[in-house]
Structure formats: structure tokens, C-alpha cells
PDB file of N, CA and C in Angstrom:
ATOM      1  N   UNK A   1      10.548  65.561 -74.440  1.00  0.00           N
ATOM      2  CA  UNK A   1      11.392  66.490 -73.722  1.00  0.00           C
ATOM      3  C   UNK A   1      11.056  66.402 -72.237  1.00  0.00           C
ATOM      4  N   UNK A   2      12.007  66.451 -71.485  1.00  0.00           N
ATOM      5  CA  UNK A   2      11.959  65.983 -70.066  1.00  0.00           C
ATOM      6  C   UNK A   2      12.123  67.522 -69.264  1.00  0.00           C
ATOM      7  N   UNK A   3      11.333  68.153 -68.754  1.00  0.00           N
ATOM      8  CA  UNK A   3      10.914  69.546 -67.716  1.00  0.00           C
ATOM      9  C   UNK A   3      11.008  69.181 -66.650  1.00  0.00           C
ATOM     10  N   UNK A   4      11.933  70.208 -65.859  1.00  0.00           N
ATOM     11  CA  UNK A   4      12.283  70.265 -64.279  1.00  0.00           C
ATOM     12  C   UNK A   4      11.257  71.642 -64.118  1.00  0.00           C
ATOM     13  N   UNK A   5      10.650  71.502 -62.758  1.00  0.00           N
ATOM     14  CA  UNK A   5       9.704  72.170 -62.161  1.00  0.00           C
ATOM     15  C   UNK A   5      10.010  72.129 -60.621  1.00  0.00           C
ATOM     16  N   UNK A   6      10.487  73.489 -60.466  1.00  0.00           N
ATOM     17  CA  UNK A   6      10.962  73.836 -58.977  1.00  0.00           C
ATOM     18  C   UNK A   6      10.073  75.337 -58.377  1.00  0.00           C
ATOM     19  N   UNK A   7      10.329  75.039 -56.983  1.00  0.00           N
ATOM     20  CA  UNK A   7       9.142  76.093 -56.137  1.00  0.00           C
ATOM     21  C   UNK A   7       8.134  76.135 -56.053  1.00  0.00           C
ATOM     22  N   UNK A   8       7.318  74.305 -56.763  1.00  0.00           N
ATOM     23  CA  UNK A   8       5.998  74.510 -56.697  1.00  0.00           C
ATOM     24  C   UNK A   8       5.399  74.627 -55.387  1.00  0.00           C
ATOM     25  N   UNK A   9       4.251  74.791 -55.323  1.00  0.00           N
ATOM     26  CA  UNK A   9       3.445  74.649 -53.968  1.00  0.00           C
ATOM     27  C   UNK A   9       3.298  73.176 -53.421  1.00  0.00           C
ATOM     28  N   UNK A  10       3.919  73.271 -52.069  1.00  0.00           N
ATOM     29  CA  UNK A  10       3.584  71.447 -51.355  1.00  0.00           C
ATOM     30  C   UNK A  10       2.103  70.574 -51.667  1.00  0.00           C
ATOM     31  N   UNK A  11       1.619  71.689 -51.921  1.00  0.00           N
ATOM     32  CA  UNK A  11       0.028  71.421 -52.198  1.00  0.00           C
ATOM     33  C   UNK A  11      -0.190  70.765 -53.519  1.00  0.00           C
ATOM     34  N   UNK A  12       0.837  70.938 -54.283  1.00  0.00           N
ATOM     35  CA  UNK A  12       0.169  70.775 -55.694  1.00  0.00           C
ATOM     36  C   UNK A  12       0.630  69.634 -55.361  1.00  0.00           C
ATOM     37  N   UNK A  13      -0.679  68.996 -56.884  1.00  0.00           N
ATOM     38  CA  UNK A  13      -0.372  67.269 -57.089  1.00  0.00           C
ATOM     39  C   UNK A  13      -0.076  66.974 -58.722  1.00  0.00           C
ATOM     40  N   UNK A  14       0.332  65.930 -59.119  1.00  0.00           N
ATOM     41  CA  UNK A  14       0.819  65.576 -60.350  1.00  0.00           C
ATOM     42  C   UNK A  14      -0.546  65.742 -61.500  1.00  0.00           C
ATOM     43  N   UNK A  15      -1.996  65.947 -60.895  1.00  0.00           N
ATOM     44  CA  UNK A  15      -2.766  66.352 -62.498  1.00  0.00           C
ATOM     45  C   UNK A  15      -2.949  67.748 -62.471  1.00  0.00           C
ATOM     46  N   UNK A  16      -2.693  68.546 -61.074  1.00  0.00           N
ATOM     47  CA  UNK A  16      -3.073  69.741 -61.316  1.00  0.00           C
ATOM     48  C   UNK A  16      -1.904  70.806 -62.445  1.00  0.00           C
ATOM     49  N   UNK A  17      -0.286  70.010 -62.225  1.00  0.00           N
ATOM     50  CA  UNK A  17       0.533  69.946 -62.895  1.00  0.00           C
ATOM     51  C   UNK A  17       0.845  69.820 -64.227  1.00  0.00           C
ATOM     52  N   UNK A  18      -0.160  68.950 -64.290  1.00  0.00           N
ATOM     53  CA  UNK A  18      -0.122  68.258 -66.222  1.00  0.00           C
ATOM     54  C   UNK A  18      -1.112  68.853 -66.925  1.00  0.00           C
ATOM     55  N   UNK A  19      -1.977  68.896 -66.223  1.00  0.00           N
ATOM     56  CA  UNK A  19      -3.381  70.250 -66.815  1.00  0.00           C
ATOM     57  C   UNK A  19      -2.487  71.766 -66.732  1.00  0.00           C
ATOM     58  N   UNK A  20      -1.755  72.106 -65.997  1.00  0.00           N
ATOM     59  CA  UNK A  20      -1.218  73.285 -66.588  1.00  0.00           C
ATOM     60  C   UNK A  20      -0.320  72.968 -67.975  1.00  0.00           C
ATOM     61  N   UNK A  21       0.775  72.064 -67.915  1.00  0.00           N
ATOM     62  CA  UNK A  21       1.600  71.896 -69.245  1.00  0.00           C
ATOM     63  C   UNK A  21       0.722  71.587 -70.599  1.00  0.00           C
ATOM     64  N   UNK A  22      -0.541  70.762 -70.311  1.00  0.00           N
ATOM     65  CA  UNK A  22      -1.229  70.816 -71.031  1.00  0.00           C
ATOM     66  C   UNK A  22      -1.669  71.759 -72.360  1.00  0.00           C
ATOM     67  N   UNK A  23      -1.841  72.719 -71.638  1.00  0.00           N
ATOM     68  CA  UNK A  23      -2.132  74.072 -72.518  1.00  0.00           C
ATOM     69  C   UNK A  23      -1.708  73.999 -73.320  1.00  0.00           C
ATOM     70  N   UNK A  24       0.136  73.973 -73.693  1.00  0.00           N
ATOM     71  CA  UNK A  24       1.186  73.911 -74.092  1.00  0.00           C
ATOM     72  C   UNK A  24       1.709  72.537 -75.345  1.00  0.00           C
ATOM     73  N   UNK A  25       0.694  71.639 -74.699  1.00  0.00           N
ATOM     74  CA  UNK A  25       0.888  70.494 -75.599  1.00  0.00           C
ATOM     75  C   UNK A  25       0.645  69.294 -75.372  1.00  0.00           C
ATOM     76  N   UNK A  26       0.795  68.096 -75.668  1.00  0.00           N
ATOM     77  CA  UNK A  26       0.584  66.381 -75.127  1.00  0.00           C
ATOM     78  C   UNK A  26       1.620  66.496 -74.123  1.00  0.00           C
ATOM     79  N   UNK A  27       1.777  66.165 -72.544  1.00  0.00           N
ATOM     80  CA  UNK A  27       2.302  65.758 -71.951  1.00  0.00           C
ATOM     81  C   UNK A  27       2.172  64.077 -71.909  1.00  0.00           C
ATOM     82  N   UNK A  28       3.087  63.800 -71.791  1.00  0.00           N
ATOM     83  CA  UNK A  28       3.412  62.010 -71.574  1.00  0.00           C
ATOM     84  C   UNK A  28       3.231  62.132 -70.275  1.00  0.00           C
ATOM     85  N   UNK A  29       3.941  62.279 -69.077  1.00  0.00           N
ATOM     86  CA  UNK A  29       3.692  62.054 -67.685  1.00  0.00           C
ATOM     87  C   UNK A  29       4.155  63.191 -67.062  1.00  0.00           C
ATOM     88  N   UNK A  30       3.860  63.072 -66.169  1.00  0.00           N
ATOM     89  CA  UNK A  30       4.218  64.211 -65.114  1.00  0.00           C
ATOM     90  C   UNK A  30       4.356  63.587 -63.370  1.00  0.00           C
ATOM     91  N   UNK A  31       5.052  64.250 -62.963  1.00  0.00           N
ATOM     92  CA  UNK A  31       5.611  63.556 -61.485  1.00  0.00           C
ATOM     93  C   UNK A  31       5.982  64.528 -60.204  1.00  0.00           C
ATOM     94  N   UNK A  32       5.527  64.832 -59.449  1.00  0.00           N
ATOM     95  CA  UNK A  32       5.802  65.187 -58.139  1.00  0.00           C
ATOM     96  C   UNK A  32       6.848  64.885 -57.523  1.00  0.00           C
ATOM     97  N   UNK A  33       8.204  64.886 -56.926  1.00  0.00           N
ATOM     98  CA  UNK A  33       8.945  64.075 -56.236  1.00  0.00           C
ATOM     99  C   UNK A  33       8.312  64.443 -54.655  1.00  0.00           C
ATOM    100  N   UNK A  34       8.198  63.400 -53.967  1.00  0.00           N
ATOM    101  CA  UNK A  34       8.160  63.200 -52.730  1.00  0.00           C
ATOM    102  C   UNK A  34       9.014  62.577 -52.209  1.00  0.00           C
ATOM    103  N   UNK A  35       9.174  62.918 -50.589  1.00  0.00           N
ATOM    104  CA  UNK A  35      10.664  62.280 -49.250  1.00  0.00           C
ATOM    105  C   UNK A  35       9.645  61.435 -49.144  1.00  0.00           C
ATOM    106  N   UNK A  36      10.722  60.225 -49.082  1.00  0.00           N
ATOM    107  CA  UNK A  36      10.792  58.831 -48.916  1.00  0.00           C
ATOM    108  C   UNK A  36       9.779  58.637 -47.784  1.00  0.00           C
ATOM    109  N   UNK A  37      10.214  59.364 -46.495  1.00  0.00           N
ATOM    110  CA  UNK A  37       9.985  59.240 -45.558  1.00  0.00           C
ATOM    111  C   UNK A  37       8.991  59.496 -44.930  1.00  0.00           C
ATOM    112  N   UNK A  38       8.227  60.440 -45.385  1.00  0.00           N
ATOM    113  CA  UNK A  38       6.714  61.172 -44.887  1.00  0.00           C
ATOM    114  C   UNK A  38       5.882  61.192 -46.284  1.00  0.00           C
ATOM    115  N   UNK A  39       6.352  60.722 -47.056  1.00  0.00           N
ATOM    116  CA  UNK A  39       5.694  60.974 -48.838  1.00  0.00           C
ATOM    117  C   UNK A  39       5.043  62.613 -48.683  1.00  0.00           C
ATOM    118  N   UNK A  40       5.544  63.247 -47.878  1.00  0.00           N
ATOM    119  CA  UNK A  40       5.285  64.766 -48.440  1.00  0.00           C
ATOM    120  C   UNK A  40       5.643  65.327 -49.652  1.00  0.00           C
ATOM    121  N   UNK A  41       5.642  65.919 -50.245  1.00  0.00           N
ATOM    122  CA  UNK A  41       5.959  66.953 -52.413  1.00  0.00           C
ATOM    123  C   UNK A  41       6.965  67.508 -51.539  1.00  0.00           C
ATOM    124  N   UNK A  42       8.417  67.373 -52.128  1.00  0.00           N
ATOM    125  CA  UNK A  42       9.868  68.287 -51.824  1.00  0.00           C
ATOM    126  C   UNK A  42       9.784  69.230 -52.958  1.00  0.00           C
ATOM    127  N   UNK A  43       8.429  70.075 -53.264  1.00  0.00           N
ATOM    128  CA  UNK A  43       8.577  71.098 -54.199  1.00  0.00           C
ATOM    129  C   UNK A  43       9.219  71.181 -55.046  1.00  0.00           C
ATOM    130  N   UNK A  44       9.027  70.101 -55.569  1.00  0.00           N
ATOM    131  CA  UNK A  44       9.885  70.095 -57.404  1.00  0.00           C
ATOM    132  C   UNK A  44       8.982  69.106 -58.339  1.00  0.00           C
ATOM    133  N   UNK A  45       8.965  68.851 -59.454  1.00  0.00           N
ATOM    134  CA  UNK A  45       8.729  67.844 -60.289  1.00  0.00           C
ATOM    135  C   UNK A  45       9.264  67.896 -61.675  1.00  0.00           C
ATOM    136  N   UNK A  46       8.799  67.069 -62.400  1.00  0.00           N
ATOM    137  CA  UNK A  46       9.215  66.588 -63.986  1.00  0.00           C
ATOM    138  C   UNK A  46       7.838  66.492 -64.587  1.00  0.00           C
ATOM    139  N   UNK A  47       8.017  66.973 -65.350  1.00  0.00           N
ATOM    140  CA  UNK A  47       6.936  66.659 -66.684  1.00  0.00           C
ATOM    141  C   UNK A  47       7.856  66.143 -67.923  1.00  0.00           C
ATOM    142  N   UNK A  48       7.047  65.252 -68.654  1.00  0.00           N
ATOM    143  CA  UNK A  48       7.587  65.010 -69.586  1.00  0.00           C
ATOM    144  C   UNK A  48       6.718  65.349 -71.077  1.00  0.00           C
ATOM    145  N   UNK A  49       7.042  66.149 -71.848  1.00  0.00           N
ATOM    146  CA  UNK A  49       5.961  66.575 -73.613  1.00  0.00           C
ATOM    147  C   UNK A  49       6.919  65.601 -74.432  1.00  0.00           C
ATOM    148  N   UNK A  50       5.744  65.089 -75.086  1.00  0.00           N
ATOM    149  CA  UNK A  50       6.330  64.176 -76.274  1.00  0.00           C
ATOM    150  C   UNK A  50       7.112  65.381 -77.514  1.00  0.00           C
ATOM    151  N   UNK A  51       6.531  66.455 -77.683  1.00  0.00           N
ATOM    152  CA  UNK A  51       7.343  67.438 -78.819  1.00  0.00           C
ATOM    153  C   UNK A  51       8.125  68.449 -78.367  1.00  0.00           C
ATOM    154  N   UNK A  52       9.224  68.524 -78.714  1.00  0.00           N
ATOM    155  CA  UNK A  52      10.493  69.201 -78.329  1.00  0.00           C
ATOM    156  C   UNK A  52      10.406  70.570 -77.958  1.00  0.00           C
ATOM    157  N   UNK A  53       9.277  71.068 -79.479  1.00  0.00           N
ATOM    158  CA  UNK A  53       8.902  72.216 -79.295  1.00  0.00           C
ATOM    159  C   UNK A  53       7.847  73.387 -78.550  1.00  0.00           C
ATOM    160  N   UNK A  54       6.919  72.327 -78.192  1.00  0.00           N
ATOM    161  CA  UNK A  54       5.957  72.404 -77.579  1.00  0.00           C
ATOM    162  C   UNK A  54       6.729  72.311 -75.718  1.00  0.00           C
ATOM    163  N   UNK A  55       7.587  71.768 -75.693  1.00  0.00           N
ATOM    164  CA  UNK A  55       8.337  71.536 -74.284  1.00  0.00           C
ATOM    165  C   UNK A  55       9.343  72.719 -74.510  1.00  0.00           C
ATOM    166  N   UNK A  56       9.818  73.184 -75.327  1.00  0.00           N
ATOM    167  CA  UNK A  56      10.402  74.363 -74.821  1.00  0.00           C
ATOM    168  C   UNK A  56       9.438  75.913 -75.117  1.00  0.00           C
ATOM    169  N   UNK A  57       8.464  75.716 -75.987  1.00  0.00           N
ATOM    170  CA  UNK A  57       7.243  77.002 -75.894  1.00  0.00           C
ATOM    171  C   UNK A  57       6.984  77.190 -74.152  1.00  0.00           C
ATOM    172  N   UNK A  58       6.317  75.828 -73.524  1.00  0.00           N
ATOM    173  CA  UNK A  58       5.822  75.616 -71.936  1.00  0.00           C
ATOM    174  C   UNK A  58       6.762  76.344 -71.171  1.00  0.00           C
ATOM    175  N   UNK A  59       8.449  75.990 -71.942  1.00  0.00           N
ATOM    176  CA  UNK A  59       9.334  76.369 -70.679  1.00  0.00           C
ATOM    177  C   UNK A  59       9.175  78.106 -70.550  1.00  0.00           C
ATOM    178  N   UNK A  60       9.518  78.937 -71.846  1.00  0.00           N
ATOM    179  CA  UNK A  60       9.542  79.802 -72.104  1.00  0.00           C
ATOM    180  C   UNK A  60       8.157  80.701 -71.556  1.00  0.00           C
ATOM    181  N   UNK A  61       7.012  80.538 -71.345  1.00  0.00           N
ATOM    182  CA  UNK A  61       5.961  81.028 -71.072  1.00  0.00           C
ATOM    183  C   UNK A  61       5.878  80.610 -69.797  1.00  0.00           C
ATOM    184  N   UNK A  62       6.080  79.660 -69.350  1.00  0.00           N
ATOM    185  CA  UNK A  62       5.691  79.103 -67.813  1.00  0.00           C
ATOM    186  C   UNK A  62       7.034  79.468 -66.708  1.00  0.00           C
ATOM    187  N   UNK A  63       8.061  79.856 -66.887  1.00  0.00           N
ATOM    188  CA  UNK A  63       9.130  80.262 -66.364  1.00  0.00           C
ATOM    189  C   UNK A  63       8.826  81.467 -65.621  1.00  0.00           C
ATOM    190  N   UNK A  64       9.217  81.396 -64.421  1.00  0.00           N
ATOM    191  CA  UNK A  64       8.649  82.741 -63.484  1.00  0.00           C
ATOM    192  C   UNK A  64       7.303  82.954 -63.630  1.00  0.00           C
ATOM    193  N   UNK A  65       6.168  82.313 -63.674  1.00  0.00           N
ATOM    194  CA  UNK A  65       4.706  82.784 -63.312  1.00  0.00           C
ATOM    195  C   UNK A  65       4.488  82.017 -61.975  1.00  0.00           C
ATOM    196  N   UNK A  66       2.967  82.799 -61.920  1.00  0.00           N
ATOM    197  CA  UNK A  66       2.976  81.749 -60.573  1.00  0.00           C
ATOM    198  C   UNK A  66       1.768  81.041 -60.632  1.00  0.00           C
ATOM    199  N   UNK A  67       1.784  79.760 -60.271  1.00  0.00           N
ATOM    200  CA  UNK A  67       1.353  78.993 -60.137  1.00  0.00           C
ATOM    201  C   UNK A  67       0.776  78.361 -59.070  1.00  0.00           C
ATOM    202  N   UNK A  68      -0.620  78.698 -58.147  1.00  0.00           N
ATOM    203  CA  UNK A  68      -1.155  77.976 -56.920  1.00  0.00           C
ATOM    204  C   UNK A  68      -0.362  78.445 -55.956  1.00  0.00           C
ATOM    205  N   UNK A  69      -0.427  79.702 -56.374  1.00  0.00           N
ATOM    206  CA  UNK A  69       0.390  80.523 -54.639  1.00  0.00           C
ATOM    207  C   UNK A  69       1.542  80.743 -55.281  1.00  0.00           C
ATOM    208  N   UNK A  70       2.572  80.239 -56.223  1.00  0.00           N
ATOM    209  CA  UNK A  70       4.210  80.305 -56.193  1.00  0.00           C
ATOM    210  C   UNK A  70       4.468  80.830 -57.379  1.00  0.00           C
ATOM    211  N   UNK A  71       6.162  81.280 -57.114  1.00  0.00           N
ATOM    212  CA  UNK A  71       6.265  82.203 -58.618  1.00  0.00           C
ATOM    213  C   UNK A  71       7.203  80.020 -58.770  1.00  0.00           C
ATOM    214  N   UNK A  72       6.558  80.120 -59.999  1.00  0.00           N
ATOM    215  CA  UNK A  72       7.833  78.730 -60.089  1.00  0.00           C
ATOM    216  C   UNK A  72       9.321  79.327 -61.055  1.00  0.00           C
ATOM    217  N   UNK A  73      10.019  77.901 -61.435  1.00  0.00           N
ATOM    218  CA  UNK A  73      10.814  77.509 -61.892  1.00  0.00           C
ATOM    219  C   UNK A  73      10.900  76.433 -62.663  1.00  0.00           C
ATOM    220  N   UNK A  74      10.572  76.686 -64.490  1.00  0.00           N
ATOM    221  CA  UNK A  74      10.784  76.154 -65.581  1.00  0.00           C
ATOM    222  C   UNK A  74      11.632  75.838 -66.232  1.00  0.00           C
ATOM    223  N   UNK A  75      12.324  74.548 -66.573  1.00  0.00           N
ATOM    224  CA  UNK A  75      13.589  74.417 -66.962  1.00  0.00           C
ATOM    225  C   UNK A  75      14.051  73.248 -67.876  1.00  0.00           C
ATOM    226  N   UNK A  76      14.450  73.064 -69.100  1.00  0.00           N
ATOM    227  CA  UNK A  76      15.104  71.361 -69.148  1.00  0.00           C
ATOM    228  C   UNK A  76      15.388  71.014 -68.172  1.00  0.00           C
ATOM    229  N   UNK A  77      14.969  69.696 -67.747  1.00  0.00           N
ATOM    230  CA  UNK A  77      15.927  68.635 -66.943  1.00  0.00           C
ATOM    231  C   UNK A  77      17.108  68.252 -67.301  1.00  0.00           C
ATOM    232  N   UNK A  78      18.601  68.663 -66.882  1.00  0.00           N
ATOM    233  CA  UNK A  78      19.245  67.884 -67.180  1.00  0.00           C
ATOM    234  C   UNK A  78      19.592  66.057 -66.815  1.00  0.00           C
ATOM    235  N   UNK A  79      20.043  65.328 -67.397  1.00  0.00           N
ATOM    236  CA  UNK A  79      20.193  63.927 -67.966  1.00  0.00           C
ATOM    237  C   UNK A  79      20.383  63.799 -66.021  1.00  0.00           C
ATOM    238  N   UNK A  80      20.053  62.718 -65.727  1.00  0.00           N
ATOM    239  CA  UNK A  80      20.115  62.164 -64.183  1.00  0.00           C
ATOM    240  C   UNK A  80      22.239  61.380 -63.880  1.00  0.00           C
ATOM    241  N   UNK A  81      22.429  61.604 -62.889  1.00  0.00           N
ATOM    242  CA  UNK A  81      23.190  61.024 -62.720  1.00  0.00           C
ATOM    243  C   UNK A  81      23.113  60.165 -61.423  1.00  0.00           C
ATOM    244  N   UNK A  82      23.645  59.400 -61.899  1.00  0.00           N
ATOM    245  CA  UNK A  82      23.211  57.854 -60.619  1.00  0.00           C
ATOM    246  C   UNK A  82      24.927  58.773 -59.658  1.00  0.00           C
ATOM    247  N   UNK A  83      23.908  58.351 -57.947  1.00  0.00           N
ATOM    248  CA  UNK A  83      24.698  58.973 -57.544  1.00  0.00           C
ATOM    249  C   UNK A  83      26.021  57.499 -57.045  1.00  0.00           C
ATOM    250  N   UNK A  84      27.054  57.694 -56.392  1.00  0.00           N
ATOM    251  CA  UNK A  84      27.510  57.122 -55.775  1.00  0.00           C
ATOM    252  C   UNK A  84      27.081  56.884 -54.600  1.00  0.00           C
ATOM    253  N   UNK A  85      27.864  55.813 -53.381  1.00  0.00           N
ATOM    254  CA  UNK A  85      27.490  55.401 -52.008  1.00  0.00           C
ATOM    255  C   UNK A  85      28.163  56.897 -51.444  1.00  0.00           C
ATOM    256  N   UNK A  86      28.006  58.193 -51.610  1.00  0.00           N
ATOM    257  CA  UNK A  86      29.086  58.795 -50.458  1.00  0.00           C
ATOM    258  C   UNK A  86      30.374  58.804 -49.932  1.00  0.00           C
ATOM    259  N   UNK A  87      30.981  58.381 -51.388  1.00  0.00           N
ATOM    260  CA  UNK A  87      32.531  57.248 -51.093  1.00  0.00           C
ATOM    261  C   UNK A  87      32.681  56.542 -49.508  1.00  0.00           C
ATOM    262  N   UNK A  88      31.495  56.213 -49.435  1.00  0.00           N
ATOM    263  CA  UNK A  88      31.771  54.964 -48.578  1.00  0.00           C
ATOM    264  C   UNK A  88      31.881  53.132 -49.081  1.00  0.00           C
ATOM    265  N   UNK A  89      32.297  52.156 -48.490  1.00  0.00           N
ATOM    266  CA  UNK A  89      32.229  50.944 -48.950  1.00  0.00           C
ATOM    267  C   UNK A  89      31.223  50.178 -48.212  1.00  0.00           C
ATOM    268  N   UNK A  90      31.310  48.872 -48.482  1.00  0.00           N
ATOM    269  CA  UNK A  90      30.439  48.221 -48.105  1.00  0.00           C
ATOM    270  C   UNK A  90      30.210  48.503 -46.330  1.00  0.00           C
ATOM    271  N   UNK A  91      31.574  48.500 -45.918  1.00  0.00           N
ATOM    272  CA  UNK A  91      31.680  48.494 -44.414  1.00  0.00           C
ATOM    273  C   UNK A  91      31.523  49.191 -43.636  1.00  0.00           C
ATOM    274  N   UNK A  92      31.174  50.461 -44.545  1.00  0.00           N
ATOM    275  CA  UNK A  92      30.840  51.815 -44.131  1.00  0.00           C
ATOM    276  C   UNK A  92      32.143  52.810 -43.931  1.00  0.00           C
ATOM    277  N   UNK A  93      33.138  52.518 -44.090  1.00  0.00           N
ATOM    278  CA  UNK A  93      34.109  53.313 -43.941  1.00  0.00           C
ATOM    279  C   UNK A  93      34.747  54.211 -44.768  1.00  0.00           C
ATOM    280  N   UNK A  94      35.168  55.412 -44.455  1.00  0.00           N
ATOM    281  CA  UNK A  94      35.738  56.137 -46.136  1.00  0.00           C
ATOM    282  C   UNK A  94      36.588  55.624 -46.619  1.00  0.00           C
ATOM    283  N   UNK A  95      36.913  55.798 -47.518  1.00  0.00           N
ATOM    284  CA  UNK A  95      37.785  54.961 -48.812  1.00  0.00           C
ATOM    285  C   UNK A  95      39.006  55.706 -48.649  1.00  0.00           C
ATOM    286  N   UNK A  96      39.013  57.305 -48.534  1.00  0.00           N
ATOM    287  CA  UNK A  96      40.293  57.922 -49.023  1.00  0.00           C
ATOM    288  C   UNK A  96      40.731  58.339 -47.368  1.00  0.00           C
ATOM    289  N   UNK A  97      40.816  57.802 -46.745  1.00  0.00           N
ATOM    290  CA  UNK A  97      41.540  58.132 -45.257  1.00  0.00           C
ATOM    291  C   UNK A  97      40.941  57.846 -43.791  1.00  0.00           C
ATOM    292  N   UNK A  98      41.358  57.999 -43.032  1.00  0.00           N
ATOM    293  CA  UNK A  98      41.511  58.128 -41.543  1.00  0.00           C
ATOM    294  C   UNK A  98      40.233  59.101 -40.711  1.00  0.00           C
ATOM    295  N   UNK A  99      39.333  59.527 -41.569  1.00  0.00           N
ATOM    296  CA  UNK A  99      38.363  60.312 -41.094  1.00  0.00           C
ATOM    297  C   UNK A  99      38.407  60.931 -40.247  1.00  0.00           C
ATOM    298  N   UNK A 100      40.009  61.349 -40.595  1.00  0.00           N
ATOM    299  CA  UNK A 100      40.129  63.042 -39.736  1.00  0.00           C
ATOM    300  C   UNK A 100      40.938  62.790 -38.194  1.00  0.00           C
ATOM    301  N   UNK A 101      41.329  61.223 -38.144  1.00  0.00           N
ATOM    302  CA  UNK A 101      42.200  60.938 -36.793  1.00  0.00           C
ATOM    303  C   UNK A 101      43.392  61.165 -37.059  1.00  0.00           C
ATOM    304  N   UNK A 102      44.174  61.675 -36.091  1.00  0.00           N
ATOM    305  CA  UNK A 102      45.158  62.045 -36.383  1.00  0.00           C
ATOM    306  C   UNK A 102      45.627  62.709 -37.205  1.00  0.00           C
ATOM    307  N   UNK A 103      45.040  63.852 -37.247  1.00  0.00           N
ATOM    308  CA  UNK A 103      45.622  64.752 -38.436  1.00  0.00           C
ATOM    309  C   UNK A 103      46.605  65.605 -37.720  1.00  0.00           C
ATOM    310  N   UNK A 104      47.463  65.982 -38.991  1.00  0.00           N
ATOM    311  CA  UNK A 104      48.662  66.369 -37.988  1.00  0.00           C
ATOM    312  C   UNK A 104      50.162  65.353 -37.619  1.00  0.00           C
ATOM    313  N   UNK A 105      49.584  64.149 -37.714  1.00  0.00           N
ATOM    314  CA  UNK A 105      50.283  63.650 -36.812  1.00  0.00           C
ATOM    315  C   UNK A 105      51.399  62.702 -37.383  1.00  0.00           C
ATOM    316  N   UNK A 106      52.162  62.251 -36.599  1.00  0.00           N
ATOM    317  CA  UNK A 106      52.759  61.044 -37.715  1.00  0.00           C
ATOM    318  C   UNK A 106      52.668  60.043 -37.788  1.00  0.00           C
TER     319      UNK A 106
END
């Protein structure tokens, strides 16, 4: 079962994370997301529990406590969706119009 984890503390890191789900059951992995750009924690992560049930006991008990300073946010992950380019194309241009020139006009 795949767990979304939001409002953690910037501080936290991915074992202090998995030692909490722990409690709860075998975690498979657990993950921090960090910006690309500064590899700072954008206060969220994923854990993943190998038993369904044991991943929704965690959610149910760990939902609104707080955790290292924060009240968090316990949740299924829903399924990822690959995003698109921004409906842009290769060339960088929008696909569905005139980007706003000439509006109005004929």
C-alpha cells in the first residue's frame, strides 16, 4: 500500500519517517520528495507497507498527530499521473491559439 504524507517538518528525513510507520508494520520504502533545485524536503513524502492492512491501521492512527513539530497529513496515495508538456510542443508554443494576441480582433 502506497501512503501520502503531507505537512511534515523540512527537517525530517526518510528513516526518521519509516521508524515512525514502522510501529504500524513492515514498511518497504519510504521517500521524502525534494526540489530539484536546492534538494531541500517540499514537506511531503510516500511510504510504502507491504500489508494493506497494516497501511491503512498507520493511516487511521497517524492522521492529524504531530509529528517533529507538525500536526501531519495521512492518506492513500492516489495512482500518479504522468503529467503532460503544459500543452506546449516541441517549439514551445501553445497548441490551442494565439496566446492571447489579438483577442478581440478579426
Amino acid at each position: 500500500m502506497n501512503i501520502y504524507v503531507s505537512n511534515l517538518s523540512f527537517s525530517t528525513g526518510s528513516q526518521s519517517l519509516q521508524e515512525l510507520f514502522a510501529e504500524y508494520g513492515e514498511v518497504t520504502s519510504s521517500r521524502i520528495i525534494t526540489d530539484r533545485e536546492t534538494g531541500k524536503s517540499r514537506g511531503f513524502g510516500f511510504i510504502e507497507m507491504s500489508d494493506e492492512s497494516e497501511g491503512e491501521n498507520a493511516i487511521s492512527e497517524l492522521h492529524d498527530t504531530e509529528f517533529e513539530g507538525k500536526t501531519i497529513n495521512v492518506n492513500i496515495a492516489r495512482p500518479r499521473v504522468e503529467r503532460s508538456n503544459s500543452g506546449y510542443n516541441n517549439s514551445g508554443y501553445n497548441r490551442g491559439g494565439n496566446n492571447g494576441y489579438n483577442r478581440g480582433r478579426y
